[in-house]
C-alpha atoms as a PDB file:
ATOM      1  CA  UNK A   1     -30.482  18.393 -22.259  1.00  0.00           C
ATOM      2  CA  UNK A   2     -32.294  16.526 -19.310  1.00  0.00           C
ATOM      3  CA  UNK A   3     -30.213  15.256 -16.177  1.00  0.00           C
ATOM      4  CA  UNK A   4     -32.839  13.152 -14.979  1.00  0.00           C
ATOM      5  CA  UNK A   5     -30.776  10.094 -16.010  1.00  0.00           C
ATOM      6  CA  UNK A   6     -27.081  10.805 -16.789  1.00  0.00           C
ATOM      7  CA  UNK A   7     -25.650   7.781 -16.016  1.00  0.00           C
ATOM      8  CA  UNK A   8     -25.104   5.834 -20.049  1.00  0.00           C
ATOM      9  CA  UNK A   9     -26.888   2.613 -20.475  1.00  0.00           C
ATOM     10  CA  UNK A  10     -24.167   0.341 -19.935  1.00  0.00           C
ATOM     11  CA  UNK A  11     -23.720  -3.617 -20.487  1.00  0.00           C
ATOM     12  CA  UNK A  12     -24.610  -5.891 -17.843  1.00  0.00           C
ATOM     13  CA  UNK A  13     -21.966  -8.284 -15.865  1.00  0.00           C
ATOM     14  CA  UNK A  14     -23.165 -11.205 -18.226  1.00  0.00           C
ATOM     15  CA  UNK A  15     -21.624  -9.267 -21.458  1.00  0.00           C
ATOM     16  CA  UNK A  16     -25.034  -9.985 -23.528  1.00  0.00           C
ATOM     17  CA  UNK A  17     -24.710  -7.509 -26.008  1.00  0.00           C
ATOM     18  CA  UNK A  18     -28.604  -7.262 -26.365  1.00  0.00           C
ATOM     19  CA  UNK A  19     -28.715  -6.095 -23.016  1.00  0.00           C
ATOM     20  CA  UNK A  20     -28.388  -2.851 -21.097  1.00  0.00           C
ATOM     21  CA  UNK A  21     -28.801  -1.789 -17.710  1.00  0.00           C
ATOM     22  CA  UNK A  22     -29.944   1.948 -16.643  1.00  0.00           C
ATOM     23  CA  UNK A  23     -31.264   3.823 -13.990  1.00  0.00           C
ATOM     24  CA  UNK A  24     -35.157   4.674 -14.358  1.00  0.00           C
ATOM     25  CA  UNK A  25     -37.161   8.103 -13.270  1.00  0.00           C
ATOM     26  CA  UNK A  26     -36.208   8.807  -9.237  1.00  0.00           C
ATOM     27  CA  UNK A  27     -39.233   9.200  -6.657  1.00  0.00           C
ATOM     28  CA  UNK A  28     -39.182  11.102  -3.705  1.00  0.00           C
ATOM     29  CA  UNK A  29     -40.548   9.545  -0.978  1.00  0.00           C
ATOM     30  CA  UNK A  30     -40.495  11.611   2.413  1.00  0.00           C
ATOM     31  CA  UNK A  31     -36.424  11.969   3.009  1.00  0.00           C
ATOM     32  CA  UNK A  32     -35.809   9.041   0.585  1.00  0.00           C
ATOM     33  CA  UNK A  33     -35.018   8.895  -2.592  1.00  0.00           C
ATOM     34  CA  UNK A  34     -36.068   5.767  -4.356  1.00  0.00           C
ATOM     35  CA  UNK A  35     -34.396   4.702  -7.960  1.00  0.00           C
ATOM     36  CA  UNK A  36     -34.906   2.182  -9.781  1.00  0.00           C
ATOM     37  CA  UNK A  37     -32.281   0.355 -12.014  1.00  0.00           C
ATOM     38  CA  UNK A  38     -33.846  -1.605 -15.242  1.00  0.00           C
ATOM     39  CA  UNK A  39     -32.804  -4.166 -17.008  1.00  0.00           C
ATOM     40  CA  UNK A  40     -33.669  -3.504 -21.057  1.00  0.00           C
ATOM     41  CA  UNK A  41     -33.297  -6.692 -23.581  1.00  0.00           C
ATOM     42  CA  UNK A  42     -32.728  -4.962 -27.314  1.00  0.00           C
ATOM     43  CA  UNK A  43     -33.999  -7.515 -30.352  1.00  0.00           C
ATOM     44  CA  UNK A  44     -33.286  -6.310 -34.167  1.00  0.00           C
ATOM     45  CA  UNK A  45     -29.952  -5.026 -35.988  1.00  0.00           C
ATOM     46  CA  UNK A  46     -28.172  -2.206 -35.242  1.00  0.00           C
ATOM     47  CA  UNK A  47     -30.116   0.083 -37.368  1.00  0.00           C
ATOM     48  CA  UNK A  48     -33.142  -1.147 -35.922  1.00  0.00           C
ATOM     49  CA  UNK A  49     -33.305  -2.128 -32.572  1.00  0.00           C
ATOM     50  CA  UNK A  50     -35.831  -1.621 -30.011  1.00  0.00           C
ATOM     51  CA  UNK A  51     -36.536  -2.659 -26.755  1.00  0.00           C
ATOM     52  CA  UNK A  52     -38.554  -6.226 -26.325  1.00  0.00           C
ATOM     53  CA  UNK A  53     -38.716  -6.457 -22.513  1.00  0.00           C
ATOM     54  CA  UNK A  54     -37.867  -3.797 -19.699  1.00  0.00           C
ATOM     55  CA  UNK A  55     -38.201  -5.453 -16.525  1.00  0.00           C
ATOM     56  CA  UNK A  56     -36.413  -3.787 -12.426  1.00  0.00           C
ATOM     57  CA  UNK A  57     -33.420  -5.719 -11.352  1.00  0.00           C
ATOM     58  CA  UNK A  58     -33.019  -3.415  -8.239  1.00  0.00           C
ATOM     59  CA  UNK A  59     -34.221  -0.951  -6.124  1.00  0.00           C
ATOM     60  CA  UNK A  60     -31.453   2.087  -4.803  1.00  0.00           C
ATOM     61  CA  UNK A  61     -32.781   3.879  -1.788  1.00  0.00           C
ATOM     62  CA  UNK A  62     -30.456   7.059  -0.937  1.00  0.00           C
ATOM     63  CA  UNK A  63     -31.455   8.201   2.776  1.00  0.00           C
ATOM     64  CA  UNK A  64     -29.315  11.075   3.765  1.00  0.00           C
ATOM     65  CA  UNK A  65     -26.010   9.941   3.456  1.00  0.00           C
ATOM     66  CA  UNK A  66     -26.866   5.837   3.289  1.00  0.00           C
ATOM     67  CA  UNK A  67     -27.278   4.593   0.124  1.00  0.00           C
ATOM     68  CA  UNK A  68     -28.601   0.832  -0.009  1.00  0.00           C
ATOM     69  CA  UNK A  69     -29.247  -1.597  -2.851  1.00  0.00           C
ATOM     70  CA  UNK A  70     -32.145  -4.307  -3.271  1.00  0.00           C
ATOM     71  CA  UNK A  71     -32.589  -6.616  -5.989  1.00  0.00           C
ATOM     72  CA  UNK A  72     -36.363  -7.658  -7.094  1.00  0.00           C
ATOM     73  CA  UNK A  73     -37.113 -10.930  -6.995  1.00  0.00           C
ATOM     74  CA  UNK A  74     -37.724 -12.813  -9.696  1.00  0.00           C
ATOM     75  CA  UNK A  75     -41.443 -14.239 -10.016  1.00  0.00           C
ATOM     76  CA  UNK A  76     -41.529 -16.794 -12.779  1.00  0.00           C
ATOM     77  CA  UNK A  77     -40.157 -19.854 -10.041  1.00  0.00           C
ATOM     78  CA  UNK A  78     -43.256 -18.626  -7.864  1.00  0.00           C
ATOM     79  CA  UNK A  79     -45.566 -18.540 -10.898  1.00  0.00           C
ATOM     80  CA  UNK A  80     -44.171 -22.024 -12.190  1.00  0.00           C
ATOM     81  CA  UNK A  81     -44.903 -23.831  -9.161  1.00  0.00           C
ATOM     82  CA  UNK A  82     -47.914 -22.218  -8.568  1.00  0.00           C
ATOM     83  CA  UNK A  83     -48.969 -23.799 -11.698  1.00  0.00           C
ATOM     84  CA  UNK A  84     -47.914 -27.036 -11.159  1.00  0.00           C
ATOM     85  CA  UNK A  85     -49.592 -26.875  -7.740  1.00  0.00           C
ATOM     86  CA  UNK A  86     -52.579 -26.197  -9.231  1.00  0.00           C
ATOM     87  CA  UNK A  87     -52.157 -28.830 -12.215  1.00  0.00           C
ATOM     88  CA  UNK A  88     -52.018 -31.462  -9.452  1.00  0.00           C
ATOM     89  CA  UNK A  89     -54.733 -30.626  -7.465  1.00  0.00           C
ATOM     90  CA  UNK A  90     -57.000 -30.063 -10.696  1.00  0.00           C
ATOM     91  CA  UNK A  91     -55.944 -34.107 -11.241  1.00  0.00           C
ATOM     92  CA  UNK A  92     -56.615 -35.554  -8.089  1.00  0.00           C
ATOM     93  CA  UNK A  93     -59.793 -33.377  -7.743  1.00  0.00           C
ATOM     94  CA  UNK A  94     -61.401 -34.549 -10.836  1.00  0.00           C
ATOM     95  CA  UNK A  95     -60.268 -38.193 -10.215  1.00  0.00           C
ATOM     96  CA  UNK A  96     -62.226 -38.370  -6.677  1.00  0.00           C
ATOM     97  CA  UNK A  97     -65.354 -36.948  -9.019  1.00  0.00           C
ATOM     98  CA  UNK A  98     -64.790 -39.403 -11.226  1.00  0.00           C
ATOM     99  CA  UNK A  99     -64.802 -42.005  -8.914  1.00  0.00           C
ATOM    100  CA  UNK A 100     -67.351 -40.515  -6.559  1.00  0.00           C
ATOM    101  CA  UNK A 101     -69.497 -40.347  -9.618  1.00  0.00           C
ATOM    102  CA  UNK A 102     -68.819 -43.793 -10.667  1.00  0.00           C
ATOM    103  CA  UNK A 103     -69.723 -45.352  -7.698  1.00  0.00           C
ATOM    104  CA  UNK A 104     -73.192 -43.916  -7.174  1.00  0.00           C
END
C-alpha cells in the first residue's frame, strides 16, 4: 500500500463526470514542500477509460506551518494571440514586399 497520494481522486467543482482532480508526487525543496494538484480528463466507458489529458491546476507549497495555494495559468490565451500577432505581421510584411517589389 503506498501513502504517497492518499487523498481519492475526487470530482472537480464543475461536476464533469470525465474529470478528476488529485494530488501528484510531492518535492522537497529546502524546508518546502511543493505539491502539485492535477487536473485528469477520462474519455471511454466505464470499463474502459483512460486518461486523455493530465494537465496542473495548482501548485500547494507547505512551509512549516503555512500552507499556500497557486493556480497555473492557463497558456492557450497567450499562445492564441501570439498567433494572431504573428498572422498580422506575416500580412503586412509580405504586402510592403509585394509592393516594394512591384514598384522597382
Amino acid at each position: 500500500m503506498s501513502i504517497d497520494n492518499p487523498l481519492q481522486p475526487q470530482a472537480t467543482l464543475s461536476q464533469d463526470k470525465n474529470t478528476l482532480s488529485f494530488f501528484g508526487k510531492s518535492y522537497q525543496v529546502g524546508d518546502k514542500t511543493l505539491v502539485p494538484l492535477l487536473s485528469t480528463r477520462l474519455e471511454g466507458d466505464k470499463a474502459g477509460a483512460s486518461a486523455s489529458s493530465v494537465k496542473p491546476v495548482a501548485i500547494v507549497r507547505i512551509e512549516g506551518t503555512n500552507v499556500s495555494i497557486r493556480t497555473v495559468p492557463n497558456r492557450l490565451p497567450i499562445v492564441l494571440v501570439s498567433l494572431i500577432l504573428g498572422g498580422w505581421n506575416a500580412y503586412w510584411l509580405l504586402k510592403m514586399v509585394r509592393a516594394w517589389l512591384r514598384d522597382r
